[in-house]
C-alpha atoms as a PDB file:
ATOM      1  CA  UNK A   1     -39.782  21.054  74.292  1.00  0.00           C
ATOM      2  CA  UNK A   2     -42.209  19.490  76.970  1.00  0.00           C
ATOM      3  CA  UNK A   3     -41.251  16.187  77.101  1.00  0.00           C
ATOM      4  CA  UNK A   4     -40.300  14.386  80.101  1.00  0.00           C
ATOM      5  CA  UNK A   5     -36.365  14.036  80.986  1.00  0.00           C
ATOM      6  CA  UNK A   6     -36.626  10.426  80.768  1.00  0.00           C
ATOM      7  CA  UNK A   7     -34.920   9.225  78.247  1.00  0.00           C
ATOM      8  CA  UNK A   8     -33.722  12.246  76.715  1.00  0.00           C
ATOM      9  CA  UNK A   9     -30.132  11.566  74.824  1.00  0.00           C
ATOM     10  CA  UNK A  10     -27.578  13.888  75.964  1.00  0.00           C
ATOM     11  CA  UNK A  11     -27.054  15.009  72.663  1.00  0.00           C
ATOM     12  CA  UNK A  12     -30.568  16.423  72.028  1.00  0.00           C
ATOM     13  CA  UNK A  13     -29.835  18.000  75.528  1.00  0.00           C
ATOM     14  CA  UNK A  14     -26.986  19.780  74.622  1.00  0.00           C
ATOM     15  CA  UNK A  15     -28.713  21.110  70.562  1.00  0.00           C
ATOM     16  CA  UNK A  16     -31.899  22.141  73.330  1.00  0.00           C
ATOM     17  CA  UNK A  17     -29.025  24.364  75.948  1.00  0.00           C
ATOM     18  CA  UNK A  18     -27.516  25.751  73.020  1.00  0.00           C
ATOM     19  CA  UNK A  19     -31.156  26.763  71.266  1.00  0.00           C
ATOM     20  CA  UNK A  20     -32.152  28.568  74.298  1.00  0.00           C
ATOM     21  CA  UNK A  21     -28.781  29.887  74.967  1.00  0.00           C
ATOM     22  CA  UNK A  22     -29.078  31.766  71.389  1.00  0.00           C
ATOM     23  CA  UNK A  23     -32.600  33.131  71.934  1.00  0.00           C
ATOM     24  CA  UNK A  24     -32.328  34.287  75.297  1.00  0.00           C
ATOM     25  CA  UNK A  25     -29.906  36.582  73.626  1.00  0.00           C
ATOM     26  CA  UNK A  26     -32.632  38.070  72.021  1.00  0.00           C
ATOM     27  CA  UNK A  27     -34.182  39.177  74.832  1.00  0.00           C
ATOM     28  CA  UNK A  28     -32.093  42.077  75.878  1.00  0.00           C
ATOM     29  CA  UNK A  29     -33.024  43.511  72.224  1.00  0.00           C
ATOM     30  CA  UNK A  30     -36.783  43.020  72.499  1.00  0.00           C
ATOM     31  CA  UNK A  31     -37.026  44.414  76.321  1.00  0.00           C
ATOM     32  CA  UNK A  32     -35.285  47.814  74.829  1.00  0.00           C
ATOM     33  CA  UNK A  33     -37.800  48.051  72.218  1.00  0.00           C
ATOM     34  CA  UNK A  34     -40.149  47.600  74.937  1.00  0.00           C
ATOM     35  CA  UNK A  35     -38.319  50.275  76.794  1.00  0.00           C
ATOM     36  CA  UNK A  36     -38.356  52.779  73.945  1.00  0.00           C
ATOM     37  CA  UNK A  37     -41.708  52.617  73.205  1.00  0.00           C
ATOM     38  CA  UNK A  38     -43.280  52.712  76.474  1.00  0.00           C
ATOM     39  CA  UNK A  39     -42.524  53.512  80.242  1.00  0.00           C
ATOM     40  CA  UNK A  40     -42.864  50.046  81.477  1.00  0.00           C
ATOM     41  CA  UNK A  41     -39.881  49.480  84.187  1.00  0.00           C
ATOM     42  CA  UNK A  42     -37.724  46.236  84.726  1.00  0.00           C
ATOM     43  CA  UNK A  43     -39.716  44.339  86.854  1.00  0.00           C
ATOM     44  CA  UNK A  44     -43.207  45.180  85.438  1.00  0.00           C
ATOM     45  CA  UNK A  45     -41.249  43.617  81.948  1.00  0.00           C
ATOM     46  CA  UNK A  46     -40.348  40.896  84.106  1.00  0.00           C
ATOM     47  CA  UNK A  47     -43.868  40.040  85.723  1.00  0.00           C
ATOM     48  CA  UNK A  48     -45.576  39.830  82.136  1.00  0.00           C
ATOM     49  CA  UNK A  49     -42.675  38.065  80.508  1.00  0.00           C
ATOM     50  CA  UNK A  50     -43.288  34.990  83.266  1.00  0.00           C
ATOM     51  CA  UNK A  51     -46.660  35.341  83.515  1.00  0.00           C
ATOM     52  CA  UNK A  52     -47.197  35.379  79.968  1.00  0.00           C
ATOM     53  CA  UNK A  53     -44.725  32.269  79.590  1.00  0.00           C
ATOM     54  CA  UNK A  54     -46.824  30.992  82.182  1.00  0.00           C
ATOM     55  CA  UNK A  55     -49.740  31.221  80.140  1.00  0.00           C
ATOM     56  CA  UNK A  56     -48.318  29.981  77.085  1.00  0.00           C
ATOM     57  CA  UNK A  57     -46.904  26.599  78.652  1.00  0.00           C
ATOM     58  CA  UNK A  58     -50.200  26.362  80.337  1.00  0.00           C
ATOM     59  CA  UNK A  59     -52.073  26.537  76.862  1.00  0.00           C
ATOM     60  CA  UNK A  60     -49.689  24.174  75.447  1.00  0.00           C
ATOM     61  CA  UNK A  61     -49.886  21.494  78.032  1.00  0.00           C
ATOM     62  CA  UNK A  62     -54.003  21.840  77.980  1.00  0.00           C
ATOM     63  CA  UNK A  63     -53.574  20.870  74.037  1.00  0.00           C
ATOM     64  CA  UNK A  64     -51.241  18.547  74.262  1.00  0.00           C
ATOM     65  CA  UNK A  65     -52.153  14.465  73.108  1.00  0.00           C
ATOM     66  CA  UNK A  66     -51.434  11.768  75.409  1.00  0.00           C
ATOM     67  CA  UNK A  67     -49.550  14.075  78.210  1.00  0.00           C
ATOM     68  CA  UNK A  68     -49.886  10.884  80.660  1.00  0.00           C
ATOM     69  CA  UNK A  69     -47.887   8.654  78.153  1.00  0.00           C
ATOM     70  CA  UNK A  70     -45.135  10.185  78.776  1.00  0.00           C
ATOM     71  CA  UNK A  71     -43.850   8.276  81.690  1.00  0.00           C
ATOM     72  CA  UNK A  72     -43.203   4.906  83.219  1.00  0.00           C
ATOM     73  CA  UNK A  73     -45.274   3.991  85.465  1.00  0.00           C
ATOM     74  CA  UNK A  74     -42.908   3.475  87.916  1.00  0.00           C
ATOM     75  CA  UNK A  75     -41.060   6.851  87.289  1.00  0.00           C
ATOM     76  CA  UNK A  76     -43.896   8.985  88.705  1.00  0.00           C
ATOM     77  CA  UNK A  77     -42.488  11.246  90.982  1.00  0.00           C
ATOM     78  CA  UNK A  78     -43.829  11.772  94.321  1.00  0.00           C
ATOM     79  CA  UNK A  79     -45.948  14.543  94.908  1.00  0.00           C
ATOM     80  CA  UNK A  80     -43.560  16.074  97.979  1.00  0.00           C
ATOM     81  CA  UNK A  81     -40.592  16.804  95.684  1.00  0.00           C
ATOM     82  CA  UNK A  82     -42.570  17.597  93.043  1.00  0.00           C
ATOM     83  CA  UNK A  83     -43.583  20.523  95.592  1.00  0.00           C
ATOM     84  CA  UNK A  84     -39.959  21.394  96.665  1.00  0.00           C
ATOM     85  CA  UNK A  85     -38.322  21.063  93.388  1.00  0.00           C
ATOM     86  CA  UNK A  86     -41.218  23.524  91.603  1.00  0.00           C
ATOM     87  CA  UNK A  87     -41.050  26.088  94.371  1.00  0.00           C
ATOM     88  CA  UNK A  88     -36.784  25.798  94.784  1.00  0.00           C
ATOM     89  CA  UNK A  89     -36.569  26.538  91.182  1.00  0.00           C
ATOM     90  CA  UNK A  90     -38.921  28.950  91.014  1.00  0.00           C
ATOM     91  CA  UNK A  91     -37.873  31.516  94.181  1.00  0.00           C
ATOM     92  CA  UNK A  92     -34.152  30.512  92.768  1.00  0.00           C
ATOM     93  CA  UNK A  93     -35.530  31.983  89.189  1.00  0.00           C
ATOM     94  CA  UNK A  94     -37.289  35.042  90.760  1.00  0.00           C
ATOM     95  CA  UNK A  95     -34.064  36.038  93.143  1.00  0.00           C
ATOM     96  CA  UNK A  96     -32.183  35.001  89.799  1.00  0.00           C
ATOM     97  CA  UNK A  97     -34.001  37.562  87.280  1.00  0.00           C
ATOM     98  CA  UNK A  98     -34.318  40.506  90.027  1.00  0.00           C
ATOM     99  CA  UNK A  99     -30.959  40.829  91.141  1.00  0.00           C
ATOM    100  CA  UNK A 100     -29.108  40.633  87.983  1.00  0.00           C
ATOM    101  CA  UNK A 101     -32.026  43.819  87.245  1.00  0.00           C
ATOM    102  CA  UNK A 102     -30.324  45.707  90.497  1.00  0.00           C
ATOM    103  CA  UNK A 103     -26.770  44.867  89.962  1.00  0.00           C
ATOM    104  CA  UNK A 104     -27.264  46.374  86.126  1.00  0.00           C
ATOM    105  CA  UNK A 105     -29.112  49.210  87.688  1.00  0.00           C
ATOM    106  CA  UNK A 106     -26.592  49.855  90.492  1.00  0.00           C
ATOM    107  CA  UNK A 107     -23.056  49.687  88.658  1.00  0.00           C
ATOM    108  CA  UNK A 108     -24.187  49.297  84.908  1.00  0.00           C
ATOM    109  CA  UNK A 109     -24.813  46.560  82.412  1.00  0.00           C
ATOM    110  CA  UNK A 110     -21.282  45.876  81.348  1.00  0.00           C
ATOM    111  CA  UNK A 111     -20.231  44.858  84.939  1.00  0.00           C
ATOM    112  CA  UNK A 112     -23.608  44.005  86.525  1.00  0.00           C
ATOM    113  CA  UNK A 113     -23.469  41.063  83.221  1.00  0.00           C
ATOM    114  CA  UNK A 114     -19.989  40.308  83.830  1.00  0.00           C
ATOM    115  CA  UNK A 115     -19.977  39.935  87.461  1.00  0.00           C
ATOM    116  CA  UNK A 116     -23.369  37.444  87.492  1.00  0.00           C
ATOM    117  CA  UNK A 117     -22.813  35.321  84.440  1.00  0.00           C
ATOM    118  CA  UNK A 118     -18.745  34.971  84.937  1.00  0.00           C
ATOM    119  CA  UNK A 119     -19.326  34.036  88.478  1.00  0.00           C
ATOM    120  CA  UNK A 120     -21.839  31.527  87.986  1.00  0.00           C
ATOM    121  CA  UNK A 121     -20.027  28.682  85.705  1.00  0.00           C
ATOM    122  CA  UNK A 122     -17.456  28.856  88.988  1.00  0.00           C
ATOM    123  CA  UNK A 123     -20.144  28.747  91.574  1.00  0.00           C
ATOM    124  CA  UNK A 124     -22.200  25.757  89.630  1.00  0.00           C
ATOM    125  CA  UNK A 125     -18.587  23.929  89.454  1.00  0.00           C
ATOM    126  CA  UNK A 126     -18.210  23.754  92.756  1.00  0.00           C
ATOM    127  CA  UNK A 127     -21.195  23.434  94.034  1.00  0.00           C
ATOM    128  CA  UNK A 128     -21.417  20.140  91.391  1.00  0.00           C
ATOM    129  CA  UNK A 129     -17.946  18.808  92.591  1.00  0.00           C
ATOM    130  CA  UNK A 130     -18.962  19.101  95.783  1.00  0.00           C
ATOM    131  CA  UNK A 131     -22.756  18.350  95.974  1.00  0.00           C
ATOM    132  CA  UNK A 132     -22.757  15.358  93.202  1.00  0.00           C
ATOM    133  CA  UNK A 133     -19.276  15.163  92.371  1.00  0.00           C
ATOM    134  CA  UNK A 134     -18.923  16.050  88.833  1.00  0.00           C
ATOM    135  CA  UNK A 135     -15.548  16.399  88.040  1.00  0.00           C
ATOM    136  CA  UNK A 136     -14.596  19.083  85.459  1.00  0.00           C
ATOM    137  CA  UNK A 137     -11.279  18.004  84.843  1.00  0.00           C
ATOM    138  CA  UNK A 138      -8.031  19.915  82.699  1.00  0.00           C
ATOM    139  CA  UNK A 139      -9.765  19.818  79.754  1.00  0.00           C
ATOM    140  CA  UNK A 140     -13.352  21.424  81.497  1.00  0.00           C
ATOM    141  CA  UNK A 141     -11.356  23.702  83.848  1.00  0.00           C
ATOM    142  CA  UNK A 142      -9.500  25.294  80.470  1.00  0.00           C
ATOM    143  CA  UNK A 143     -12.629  25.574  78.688  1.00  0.00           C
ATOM    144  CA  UNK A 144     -14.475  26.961  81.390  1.00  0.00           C
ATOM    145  CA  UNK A 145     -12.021  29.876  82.218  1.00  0.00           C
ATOM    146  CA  UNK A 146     -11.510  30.354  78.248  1.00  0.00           C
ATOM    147  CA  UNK A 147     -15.572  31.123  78.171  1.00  0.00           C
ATOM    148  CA  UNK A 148     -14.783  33.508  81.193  1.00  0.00           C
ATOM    149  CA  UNK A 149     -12.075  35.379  79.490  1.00  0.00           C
ATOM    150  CA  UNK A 150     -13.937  35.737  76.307  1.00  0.00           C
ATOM    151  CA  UNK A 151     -16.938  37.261  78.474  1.00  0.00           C
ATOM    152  CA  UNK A 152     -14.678  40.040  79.836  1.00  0.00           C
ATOM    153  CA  UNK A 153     -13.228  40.640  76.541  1.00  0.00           C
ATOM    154  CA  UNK A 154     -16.379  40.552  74.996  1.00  0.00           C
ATOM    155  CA  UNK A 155     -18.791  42.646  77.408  1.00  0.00           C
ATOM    156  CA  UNK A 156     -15.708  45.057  78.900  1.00  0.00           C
ATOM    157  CA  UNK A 157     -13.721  45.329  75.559  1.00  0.00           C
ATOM    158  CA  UNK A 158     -15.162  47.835  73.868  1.00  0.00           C
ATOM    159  CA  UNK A 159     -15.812  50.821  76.262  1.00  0.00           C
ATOM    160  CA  UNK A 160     -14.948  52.227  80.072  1.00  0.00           C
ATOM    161  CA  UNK A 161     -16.945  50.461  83.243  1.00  0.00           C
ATOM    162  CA  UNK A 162     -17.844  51.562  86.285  1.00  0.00           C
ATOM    163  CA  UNK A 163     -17.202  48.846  89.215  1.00  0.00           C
ATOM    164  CA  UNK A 164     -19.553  49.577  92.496  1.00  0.00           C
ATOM    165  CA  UNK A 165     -19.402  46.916  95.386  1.00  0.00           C
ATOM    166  CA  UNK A 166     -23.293  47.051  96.110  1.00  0.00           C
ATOM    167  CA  UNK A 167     -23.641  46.214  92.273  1.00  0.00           C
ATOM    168  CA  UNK A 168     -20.935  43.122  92.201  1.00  0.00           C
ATOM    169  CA  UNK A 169     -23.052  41.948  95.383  1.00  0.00           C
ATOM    170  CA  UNK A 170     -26.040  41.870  93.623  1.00  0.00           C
ATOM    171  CA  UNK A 171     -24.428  40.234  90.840  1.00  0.00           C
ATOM    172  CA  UNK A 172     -22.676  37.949  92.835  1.00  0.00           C
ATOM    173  CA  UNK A 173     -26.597  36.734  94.495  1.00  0.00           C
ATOM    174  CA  UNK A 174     -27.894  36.525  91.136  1.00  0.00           C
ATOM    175  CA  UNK A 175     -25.300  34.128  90.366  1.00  0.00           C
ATOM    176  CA  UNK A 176     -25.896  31.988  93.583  1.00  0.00           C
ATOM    177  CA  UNK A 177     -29.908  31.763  92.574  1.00  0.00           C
ATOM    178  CA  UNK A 178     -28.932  31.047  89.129  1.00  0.00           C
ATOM    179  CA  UNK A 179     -26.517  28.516  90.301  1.00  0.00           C
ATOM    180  CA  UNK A 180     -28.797  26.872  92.556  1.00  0.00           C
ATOM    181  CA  UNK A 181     -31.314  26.718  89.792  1.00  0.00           C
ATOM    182  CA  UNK A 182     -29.065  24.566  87.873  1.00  0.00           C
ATOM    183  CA  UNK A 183     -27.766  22.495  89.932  1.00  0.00           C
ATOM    184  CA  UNK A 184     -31.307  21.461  91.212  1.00  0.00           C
ATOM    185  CA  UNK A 185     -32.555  21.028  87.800  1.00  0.00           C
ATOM    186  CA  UNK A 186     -29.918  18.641  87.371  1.00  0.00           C
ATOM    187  CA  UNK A 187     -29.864  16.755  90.926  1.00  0.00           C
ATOM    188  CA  UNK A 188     -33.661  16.097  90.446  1.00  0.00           C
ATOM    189  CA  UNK A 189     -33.163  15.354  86.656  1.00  0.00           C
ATOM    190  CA  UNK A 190     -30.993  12.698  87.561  1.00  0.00           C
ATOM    191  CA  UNK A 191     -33.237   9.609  88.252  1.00  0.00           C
ATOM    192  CA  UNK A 192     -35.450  10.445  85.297  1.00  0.00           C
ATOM    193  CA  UNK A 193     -38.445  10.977  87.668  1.00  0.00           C
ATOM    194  CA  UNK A 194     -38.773  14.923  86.752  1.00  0.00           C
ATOM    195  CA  UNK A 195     -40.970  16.421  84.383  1.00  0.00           C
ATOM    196  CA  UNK A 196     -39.091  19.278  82.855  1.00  0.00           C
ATOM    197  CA  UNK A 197     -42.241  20.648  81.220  1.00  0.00           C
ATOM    198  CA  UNK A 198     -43.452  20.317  84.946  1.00  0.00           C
ATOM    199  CA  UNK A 199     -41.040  22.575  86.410  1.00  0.00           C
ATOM    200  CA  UNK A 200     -41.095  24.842  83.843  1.00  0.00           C
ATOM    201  CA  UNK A 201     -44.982  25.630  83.767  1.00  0.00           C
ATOM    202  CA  UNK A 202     -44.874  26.008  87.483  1.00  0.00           C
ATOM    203  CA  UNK A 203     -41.934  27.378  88.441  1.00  0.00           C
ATOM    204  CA  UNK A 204     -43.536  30.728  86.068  1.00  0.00           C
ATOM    205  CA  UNK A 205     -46.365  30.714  88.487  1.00  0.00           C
ATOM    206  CA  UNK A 206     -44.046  31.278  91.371  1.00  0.00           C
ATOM    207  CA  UNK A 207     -41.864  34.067  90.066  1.00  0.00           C
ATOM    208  CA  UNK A 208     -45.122  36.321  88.696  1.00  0.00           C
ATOM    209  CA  UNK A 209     -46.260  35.648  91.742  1.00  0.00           C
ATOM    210  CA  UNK A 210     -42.799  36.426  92.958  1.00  0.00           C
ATOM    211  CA  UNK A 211     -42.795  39.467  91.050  1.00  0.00           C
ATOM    212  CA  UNK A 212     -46.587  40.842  91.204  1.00  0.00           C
ATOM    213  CA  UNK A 213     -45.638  43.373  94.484  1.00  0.00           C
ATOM    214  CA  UNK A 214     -42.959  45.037  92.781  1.00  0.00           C
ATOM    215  CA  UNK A 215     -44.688  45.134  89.025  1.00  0.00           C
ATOM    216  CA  UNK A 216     -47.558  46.478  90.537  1.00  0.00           C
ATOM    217  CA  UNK A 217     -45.988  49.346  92.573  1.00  0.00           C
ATOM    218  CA  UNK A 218     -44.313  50.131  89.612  1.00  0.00           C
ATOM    219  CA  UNK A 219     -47.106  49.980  86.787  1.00  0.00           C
ATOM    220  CA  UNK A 220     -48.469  46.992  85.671  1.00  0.00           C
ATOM    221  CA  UNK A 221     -50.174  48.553  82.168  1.00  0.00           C
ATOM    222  CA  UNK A 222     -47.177  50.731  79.935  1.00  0.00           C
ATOM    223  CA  UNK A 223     -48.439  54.303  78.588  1.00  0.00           C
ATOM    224  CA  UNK A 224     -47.559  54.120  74.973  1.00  0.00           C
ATOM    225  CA  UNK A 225     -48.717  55.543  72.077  1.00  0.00           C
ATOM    226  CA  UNK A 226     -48.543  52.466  70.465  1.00  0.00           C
ATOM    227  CA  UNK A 227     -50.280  49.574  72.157  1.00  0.00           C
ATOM    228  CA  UNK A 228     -50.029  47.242  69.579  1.00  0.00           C
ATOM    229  CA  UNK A 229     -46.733  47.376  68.638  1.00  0.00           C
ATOM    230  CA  UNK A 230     -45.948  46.853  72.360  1.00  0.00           C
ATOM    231  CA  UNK A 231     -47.929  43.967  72.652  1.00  0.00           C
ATOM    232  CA  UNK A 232     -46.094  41.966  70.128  1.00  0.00           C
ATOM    233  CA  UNK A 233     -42.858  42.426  71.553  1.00  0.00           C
ATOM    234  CA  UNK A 234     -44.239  41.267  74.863  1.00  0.00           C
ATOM    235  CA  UNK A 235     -45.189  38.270  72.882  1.00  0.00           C
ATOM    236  CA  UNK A 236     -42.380  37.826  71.750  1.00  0.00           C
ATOM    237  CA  UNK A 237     -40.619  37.854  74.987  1.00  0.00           C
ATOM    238  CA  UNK A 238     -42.915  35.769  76.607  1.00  0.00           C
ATOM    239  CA  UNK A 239     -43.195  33.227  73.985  1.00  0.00           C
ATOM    240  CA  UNK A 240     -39.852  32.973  72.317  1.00  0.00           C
ATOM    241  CA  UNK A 241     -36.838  34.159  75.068  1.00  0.00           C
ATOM    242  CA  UNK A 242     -39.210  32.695  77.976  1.00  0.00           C
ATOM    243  CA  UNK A 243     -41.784  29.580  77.014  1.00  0.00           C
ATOM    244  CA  UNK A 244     -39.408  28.214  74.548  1.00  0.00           C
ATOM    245  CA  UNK A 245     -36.405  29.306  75.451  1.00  0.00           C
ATOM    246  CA  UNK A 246     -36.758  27.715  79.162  1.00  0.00           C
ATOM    247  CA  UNK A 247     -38.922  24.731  78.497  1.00  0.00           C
ATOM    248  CA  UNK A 248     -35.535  23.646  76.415  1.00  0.00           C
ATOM    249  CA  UNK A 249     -33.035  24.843  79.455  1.00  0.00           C
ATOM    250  CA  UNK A 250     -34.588  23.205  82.040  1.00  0.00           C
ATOM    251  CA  UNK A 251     -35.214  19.492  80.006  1.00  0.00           C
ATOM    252  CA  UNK A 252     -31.347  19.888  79.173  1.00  0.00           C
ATOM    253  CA  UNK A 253     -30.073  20.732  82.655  1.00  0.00           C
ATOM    254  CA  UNK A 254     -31.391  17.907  83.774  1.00  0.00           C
ATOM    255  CA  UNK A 255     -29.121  15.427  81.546  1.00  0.00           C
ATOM    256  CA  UNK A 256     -26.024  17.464  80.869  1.00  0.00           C
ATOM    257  CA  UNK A 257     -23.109  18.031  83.699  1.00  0.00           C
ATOM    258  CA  UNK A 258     -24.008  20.968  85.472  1.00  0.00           C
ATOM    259  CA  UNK A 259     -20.648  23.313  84.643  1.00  0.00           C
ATOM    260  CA  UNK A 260     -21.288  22.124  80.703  1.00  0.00           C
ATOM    261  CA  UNK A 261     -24.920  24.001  80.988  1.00  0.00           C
ATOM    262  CA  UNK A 262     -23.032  26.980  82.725  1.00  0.00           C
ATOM    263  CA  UNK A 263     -20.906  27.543  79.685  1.00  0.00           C
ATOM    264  CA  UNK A 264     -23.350  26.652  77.045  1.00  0.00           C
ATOM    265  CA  UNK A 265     -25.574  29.220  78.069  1.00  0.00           C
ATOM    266  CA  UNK A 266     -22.972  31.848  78.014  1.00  0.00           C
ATOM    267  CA  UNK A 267     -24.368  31.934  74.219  1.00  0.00           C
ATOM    268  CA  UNK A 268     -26.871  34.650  75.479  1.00  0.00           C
ATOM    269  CA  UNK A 269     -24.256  37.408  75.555  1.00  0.00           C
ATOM    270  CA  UNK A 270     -22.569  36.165  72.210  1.00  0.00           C
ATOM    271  CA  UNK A 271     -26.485  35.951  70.632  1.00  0.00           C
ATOM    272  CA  UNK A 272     -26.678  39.170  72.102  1.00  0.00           C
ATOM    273  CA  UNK A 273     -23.925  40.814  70.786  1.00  0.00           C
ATOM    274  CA  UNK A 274     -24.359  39.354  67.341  1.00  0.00           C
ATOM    275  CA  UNK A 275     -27.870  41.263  67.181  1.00  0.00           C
ATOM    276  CA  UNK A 276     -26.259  44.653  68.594  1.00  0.00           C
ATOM    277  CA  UNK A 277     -23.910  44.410  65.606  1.00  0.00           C
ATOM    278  CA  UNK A 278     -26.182  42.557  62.518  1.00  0.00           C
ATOM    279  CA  UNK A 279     -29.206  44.639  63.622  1.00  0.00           C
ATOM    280  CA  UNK A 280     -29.250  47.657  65.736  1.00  0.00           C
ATOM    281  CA  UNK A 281     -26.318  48.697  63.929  1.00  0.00           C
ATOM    282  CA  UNK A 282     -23.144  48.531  66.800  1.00  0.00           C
ATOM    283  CA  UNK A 283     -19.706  48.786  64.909  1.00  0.00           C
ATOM    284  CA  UNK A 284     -17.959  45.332  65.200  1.00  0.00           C
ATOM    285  CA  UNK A 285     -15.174  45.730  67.076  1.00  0.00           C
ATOM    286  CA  UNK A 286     -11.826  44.134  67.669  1.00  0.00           C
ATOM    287  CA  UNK A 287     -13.445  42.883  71.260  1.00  0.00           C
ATOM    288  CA  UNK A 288     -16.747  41.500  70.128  1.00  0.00           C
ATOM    289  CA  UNK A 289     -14.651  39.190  67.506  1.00  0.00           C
ATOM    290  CA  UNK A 290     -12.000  38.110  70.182  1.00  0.00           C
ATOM    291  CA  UNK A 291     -14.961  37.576  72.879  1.00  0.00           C
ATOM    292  CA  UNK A 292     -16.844  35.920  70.909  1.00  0.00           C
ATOM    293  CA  UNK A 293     -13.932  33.486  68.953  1.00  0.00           C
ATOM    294  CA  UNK A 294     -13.062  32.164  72.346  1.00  0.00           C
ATOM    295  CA  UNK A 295     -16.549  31.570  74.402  1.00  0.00           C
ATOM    296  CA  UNK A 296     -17.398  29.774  70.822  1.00  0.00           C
ATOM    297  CA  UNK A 297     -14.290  27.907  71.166  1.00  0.00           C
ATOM    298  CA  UNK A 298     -14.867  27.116  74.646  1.00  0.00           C
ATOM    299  CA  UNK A 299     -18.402  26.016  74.579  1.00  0.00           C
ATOM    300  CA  UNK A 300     -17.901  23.877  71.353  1.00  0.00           C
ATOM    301  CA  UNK A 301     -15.003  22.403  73.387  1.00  0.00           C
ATOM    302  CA  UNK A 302     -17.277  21.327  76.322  1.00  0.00           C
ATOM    303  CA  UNK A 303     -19.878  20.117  74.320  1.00  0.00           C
ATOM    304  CA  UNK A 304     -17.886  17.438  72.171  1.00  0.00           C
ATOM    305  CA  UNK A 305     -16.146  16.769  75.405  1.00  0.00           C
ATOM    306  CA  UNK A 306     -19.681  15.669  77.039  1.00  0.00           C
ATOM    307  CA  UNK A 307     -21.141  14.188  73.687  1.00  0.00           C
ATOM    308  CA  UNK A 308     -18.008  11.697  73.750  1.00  0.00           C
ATOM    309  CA  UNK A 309     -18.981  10.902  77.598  1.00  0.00           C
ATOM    310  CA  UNK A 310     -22.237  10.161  77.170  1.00  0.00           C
ATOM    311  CA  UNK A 311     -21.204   7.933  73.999  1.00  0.00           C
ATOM    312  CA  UNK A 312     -18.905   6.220  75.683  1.00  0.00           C
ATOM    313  CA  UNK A 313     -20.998   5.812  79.382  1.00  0.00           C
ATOM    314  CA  UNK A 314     -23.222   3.859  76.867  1.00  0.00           C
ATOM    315  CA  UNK A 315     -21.065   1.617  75.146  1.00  0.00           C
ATOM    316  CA  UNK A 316     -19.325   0.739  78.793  1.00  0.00           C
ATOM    317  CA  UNK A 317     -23.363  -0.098  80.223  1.00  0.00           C
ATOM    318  CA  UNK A 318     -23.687  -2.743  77.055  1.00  0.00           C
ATOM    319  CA  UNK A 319     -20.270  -4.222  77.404  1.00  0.00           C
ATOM    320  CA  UNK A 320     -21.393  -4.904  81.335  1.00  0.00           C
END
């Protein structure tokens, strides 16, 4: 989870994107336990899920053996962009997190998710073709607008939605941060010179700090009748959804193409509505299955598609 980029295979990359894709779905499920059981808002959840990933990562770097062996020498990265690429990706994570919250609050969840997570694989596309020039090609450009079609089914499917413009906005910004958080993950990643455990420790510091205004003018400590129970849910989210779930993102993103990681991570709705149906008890319906069938299909496309790149970049490097 906190090793260096350097020298990560593409293929772990890709089993790391699809990990975290899966259990960030889980934390839609765990904030509305939170939410039943207390009166903590949205972006007091949010402040204690980073700062208790924060925390977490911290702890785990302080125990970690031999943290300095785990670069070159010569792959040190300067301390400069080390700055700029910790506090890029963490304002891009903040604006990222707290406008998806407003677009959901302004014109729903159905839409606000739609609108933010079927905009971004199109945004991170382009901005890779044009800022590193990543092609996509037929096969990517299918697979990409098969994962966008299975989101609609699956997320607009199975009920009515109401469509306001101030919510698509805010969807539509959350999808630029989240865009710009990938794409710098994997400009940075691409020397090998980035620490991913690095930028994910850090980049936690800047969004609760981010975050603490709004948290604290909205409660920081939940009334609850049952303190303990909340407190291992916020665990949970901090630990699991967030510590884990990132740390894994942001070391993949930095090896895989940048629209493959869009897609991938377009697990978290499918993870998502998996648990609505095995757990809380949602009927299955018609949509979920089609949704999910074809952003399965699509992602499992994309991935064998960059697995096969990667194997054959390598065998063209030792026939040179």
């Amino acid at each position: 989870m906190s090793n260096a980029v350097l020298g990560l295979p593409v293929g772990r990359g890709l089993v790391y994107l699809i990990v975290a894709g899966v259990a960030w779905g889980t934390a839609g499920a765990a904030a509305a336990l939170v939410f039943q059981a207390s009166d903590m808002g949205p972006v007091g959840l949010s402040f204690w899920r980073c700062a208790g990933g924060f925390v977490l990562l911290l702890a785990t770097r302080a125990v970690r053996p031999n943290r300095k062996k785990a670069y070159v020498s010569g792959a040190r990265e300067p301390r400069g962009r080390r700055a700029r690429r910790i506090a890029v990706t963490g304002v891009a994570l903040a604006v990222f997190q707290t406008a998806y919250f407003a677009a959901v609050e302004t014109t729903g969840l159905a839409v606000g998710t739609v609108v933010t997570m079927g905009s971004g694989p199109v945004l991170i596309a382009l901005g890779a073709r044009l800022a590193m020039g990543e092609r996509l090609g037929g096969g990517g450009a299918v697979a990409v607008l098969g994962a966008l079609a299975g989101l609609v089914v699956l997320v607009l499917g199975g009920g009515e939605a109401t469509v306001r413009p101030l919510g698509v906005v805010w969807g539509l910004v959350s999808a630029a941060a989240y865009a710009a958080m990938t794409l710098v993950t994997r400009w940075w990643g691409r020397d090998g010179g980035a620490d991913s455990s690095d930028t994910t420790v850090w980049a936690f510091a800047v969004v609760a700090l981010c975050l603490l205004p709004g948290a604290a003018a909205e409660g920081l400590v939940p009334h609850t009748a049952d303190h303990a129970r909340v407190a291992v849910y916020l665990l949970y989210i901090a630990a699991v959804p967030t510590a884990v779930a990132y740390a894994l993102y942001f070391a993949g993103a930095a090896v895989v193409r940048s629209a493959t990681v869009s897609v991938i991570m377009l697990l978290e709705p499918v993870s998502a509505a998996v648990i609505a149906v095995a757990l809380l008890g949602e009927a299955l319906t018609a949509a979920t299955v089609a949704g999910t069938v074809l952003m399965l299909a699509a992602v499992t496309g994309l991935a064998v598609a960059e697995a096969r790149g990667a194997v054959a970049a390598r065998r063209a490097a030792v026939t040179v």
